[in-house]
Protein backbone atom coordinates (compact mmCIF):
# COMPACT_ATOMS: atom_id res chain seq x y z
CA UNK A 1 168.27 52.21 43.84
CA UNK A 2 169.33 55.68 43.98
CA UNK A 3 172.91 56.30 41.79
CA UNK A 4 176.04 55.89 43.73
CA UNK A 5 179.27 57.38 42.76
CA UNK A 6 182.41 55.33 42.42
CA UNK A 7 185.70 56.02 42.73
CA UNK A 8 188.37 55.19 40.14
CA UNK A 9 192.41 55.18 41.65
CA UNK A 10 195.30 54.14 38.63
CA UNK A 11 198.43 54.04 40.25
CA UNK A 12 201.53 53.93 38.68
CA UNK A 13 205.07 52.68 39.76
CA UNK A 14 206.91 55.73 41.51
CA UNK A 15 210.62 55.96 40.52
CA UNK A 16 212.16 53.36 42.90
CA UNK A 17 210.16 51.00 41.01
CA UNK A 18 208.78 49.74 44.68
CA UNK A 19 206.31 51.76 45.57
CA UNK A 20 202.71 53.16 43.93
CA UNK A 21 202.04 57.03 43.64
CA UNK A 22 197.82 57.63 43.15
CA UNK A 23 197.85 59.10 39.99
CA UNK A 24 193.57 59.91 40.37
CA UNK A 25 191.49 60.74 41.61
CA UNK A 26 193.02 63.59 42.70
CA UNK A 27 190.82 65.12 45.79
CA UNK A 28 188.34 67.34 44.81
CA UNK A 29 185.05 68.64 46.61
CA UNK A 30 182.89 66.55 43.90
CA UNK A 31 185.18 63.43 45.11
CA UNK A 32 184.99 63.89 49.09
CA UNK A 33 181.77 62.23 50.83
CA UNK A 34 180.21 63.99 53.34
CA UNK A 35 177.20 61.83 53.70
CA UNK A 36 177.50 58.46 52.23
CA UNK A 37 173.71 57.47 53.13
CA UNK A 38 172.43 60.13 50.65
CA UNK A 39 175.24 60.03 48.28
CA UNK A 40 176.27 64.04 49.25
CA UNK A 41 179.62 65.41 48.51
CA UNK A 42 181.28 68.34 49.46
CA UNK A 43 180.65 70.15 46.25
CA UNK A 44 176.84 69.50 46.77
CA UNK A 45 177.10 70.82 50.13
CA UNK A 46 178.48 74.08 49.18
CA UNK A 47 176.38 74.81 46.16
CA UNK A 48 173.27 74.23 48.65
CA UNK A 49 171.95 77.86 49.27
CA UNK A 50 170.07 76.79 52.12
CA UNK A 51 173.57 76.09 53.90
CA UNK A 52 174.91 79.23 56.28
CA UNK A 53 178.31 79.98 54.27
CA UNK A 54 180.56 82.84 56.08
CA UNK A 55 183.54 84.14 53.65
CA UNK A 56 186.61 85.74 54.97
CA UNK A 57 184.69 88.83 55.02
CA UNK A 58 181.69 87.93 57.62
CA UNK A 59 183.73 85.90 59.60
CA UNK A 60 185.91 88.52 60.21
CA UNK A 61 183.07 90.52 61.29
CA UNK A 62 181.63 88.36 63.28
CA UNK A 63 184.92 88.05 65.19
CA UNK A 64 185.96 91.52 65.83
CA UNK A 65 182.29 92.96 66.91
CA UNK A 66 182.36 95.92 68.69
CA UNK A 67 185.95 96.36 66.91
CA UNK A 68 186.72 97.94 63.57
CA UNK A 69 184.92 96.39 60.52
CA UNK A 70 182.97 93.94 62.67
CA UNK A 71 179.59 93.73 63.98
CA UNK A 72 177.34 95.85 66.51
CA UNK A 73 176.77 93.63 69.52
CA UNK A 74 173.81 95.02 72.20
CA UNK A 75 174.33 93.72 75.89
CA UNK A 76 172.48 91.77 78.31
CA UNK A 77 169.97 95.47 78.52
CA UNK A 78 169.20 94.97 74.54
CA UNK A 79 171.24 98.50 74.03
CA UNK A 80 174.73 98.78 72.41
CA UNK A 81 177.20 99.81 75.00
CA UNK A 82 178.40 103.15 75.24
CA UNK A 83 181.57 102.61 74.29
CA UNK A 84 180.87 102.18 70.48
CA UNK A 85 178.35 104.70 70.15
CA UNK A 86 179.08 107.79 67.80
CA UNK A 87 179.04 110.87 70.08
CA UNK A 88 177.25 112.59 66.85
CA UNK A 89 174.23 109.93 67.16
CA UNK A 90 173.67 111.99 70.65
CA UNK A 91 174.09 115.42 69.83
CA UNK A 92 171.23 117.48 67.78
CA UNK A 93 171.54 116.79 64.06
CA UNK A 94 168.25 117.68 62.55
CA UNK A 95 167.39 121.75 61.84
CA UNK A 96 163.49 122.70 60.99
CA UNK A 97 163.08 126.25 59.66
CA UNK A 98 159.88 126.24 62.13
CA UNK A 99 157.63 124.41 63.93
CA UNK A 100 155.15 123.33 61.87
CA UNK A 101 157.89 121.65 59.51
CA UNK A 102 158.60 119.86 62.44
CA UNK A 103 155.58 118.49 63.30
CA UNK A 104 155.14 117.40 58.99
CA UNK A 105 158.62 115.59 59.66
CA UNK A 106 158.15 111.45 59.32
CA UNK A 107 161.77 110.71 59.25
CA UNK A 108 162.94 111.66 62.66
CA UNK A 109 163.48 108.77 64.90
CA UNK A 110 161.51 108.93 68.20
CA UNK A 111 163.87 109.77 70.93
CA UNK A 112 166.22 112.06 69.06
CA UNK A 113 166.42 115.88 69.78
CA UNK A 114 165.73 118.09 66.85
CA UNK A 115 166.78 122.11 66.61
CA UNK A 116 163.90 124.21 65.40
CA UNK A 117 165.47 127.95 64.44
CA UNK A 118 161.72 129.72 65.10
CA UNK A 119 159.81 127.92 67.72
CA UNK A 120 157.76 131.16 67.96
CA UNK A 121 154.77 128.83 66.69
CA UNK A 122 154.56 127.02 70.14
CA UNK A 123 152.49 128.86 72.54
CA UNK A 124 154.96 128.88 75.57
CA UNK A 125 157.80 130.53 73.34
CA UNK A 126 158.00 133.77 72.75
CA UNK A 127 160.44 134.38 69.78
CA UNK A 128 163.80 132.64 69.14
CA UNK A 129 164.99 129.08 68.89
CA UNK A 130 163.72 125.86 70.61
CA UNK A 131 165.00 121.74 71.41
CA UNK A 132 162.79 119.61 70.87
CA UNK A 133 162.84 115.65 72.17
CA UNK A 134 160.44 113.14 69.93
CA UNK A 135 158.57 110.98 72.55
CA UNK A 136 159.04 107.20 72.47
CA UNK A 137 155.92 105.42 72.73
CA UNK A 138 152.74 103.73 70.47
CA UNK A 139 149.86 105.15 69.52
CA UNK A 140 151.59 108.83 69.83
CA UNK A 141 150.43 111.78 67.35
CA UNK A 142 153.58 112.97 66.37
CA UNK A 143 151.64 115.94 64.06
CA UNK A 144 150.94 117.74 67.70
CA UNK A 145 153.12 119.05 70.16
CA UNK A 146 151.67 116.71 72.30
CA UNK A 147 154.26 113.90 70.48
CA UNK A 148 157.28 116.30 71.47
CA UNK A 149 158.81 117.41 74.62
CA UNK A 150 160.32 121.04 74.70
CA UNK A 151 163.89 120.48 76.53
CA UNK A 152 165.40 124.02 75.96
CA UNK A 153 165.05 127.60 74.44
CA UNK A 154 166.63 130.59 73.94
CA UNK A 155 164.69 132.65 76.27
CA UNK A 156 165.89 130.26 78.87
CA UNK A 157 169.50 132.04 78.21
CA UNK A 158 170.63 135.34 79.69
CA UNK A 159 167.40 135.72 81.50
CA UNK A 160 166.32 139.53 82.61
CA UNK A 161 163.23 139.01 85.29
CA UNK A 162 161.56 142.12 85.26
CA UNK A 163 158.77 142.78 87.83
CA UNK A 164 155.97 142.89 86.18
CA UNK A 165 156.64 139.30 84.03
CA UNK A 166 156.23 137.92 87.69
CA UNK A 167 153.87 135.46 88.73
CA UNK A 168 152.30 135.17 91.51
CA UNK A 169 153.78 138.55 93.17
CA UNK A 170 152.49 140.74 95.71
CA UNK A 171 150.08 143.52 95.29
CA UNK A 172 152.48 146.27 96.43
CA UNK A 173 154.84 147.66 94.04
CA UNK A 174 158.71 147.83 94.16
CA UNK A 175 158.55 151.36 95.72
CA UNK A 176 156.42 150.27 98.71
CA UNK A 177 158.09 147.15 99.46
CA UNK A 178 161.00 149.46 99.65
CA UNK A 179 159.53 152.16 101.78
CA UNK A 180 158.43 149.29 104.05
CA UNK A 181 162.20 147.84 104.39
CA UNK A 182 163.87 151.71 105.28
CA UNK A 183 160.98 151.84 107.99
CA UNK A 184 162.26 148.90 109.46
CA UNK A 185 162.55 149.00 113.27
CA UNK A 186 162.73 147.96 116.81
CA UNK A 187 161.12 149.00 120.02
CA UNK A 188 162.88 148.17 123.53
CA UNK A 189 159.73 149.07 124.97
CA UNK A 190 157.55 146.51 123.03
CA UNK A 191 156.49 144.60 125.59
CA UNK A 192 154.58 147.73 126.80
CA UNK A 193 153.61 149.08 123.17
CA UNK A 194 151.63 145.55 122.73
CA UNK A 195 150.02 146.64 125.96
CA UNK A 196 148.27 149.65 123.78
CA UNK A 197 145.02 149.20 122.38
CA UNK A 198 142.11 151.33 120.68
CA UNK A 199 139.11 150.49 121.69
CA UNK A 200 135.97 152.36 120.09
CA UNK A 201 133.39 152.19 122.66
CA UNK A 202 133.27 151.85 126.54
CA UNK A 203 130.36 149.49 128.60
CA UNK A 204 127.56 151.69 126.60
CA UNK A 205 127.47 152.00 122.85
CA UNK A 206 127.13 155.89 123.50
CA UNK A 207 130.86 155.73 125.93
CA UNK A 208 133.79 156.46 123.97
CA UNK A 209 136.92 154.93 125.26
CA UNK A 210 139.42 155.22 122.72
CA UNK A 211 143.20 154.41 123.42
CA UNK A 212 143.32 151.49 126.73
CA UNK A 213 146.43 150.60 128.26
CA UNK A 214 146.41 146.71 129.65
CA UNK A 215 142.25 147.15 129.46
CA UNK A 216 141.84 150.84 130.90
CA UNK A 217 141.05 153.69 129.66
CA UNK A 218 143.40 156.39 128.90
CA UNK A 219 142.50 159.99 129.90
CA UNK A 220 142.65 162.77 126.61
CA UNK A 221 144.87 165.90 127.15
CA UNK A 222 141.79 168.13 127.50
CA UNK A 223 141.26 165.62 130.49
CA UNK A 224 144.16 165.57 131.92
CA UNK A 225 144.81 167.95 135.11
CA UNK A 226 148.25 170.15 134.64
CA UNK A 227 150.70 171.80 136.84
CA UNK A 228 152.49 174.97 136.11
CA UNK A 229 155.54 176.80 137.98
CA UNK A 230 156.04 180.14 136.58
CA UNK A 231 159.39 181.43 137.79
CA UNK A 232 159.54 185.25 139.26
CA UNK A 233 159.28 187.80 136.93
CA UNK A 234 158.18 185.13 133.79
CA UNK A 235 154.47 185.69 132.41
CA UNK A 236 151.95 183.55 133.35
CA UNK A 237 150.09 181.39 130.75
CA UNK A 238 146.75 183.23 129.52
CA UNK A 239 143.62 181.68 131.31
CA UNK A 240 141.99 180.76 127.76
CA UNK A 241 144.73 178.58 126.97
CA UNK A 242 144.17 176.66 130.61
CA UNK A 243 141.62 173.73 131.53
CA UNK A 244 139.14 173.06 134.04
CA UNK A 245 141.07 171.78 137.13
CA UNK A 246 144.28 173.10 135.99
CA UNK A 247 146.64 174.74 138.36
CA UNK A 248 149.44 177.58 137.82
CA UNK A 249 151.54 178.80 140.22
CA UNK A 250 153.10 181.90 139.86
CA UNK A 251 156.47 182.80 141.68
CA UNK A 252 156.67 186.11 143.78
């Protein structure tokens, strides 16, 4: 029969000599029953570690989260809302001298952005300073590049494009793309220009035709019969300087 406590109450006449004051027990945690059945008592239930016990303390942080000196709570989306975050937890506050004491780092959380002072050690910068974002993920090799992603640099800043750091660019230069824009140029007439052609050879291999106009030949000057008034008292042309066919005609 497992022990049971008892109880002991003396009373003692209270000063009107009617009525009884309890004198003891007086009530203490080892004297209040929690669980008659298994003979537990307050005390025994505050002494058991296995209990949850908040003090002032915890139960003030457990009220006030999100507040001053209470708890973080995350939402419904597992993340802590904005609203408690410490702008400094999104800014940049990790330095490496370079970029392979970077990629030795173990302590950097994945996500965060890091400042290395010479990223001259990845390919794709030059000289100068790099940001660097730590990839989220499993199975990533940090140790590489690969594991970061490059987010800005300072050749980004104050960038000078010269010419020749151009990809992809035409063959001509500066100097002939310019040449080409001062030449630029209409024709009223280019309905009739587009007319012109310059064709090599006539119906025979041996037949050359040279410029066409809508698909016809176009006569040479030296085939081309001329007309020339030469006014009283003016000198003719000389005859060497004349072609076959060619007429002059000579004022009295």
């Amino acid at each position: 029969m497992a022990d049971t406590k008892r109880l002991i109450t003396i009373q003692r006449v209270a000063a009107n000599g009617t009525d009884y004051d309890i004198y003891y027990p007086r009530t203490v945690a080892s004297q209040v029953y929690y669980d008659e059945t298994n003979n537990l008592t307050v005390a025994d239930h505050i002494t058991d570690t296995a209990q949850i016990h908040l003090t002032a303390a915890e139960r003030t942080a457990l009220t006030n989260y999100n507040q001053a000196n209470g708890f973080a709570k995350v939402e419904s989306t597992g993340y802590l809302p904005n609203s408690i975050i410490n702008p400094s937890v999104l800014a940049i506050t990790t330095e490496f001298a370079n970029i392979a004491a970077m990629l030795a780092s173990t302590d950097v959380p994945a996500g965060q952005l890091v400042w290395v002072t010479d990223a001259s050690g990845d390919t794709t910068v030059t000289s100068g300073w790099a940001v660097y974002r730590k990839k989220v993920g499993t199975g990533i090799d940090y140790t590489t590049l690969a594991g970061w992603q490059k987010v800005a640099e300072a050749e980004s800043l104050d960038v000078v494009v010269s010419w020749d750091n151009i990809q992809g660019k035409p063959s001509s230069t500066p100097a002939q793309i310019d040449q080409a824009v001062a030449d630029d140029h209409t024709h009223s007439n280019k309905a009739a220009l587009d007319d012109l052609a310059d064709a090599t050879t006539g119906t025979s291999p041996d037949e050359v035709i040279g410029l066409t106009y809508k698909g016809r030949a176009l006569a040479f000057d030296d085939q081309v019969t001329t007309f020339t008034f030469v006014a009283s008292g003016q000198t003719a042309p000389a005859a060497s300087t004349l072609d076959v066919g060619d007429f002059v005609f000579v004022e009295a």
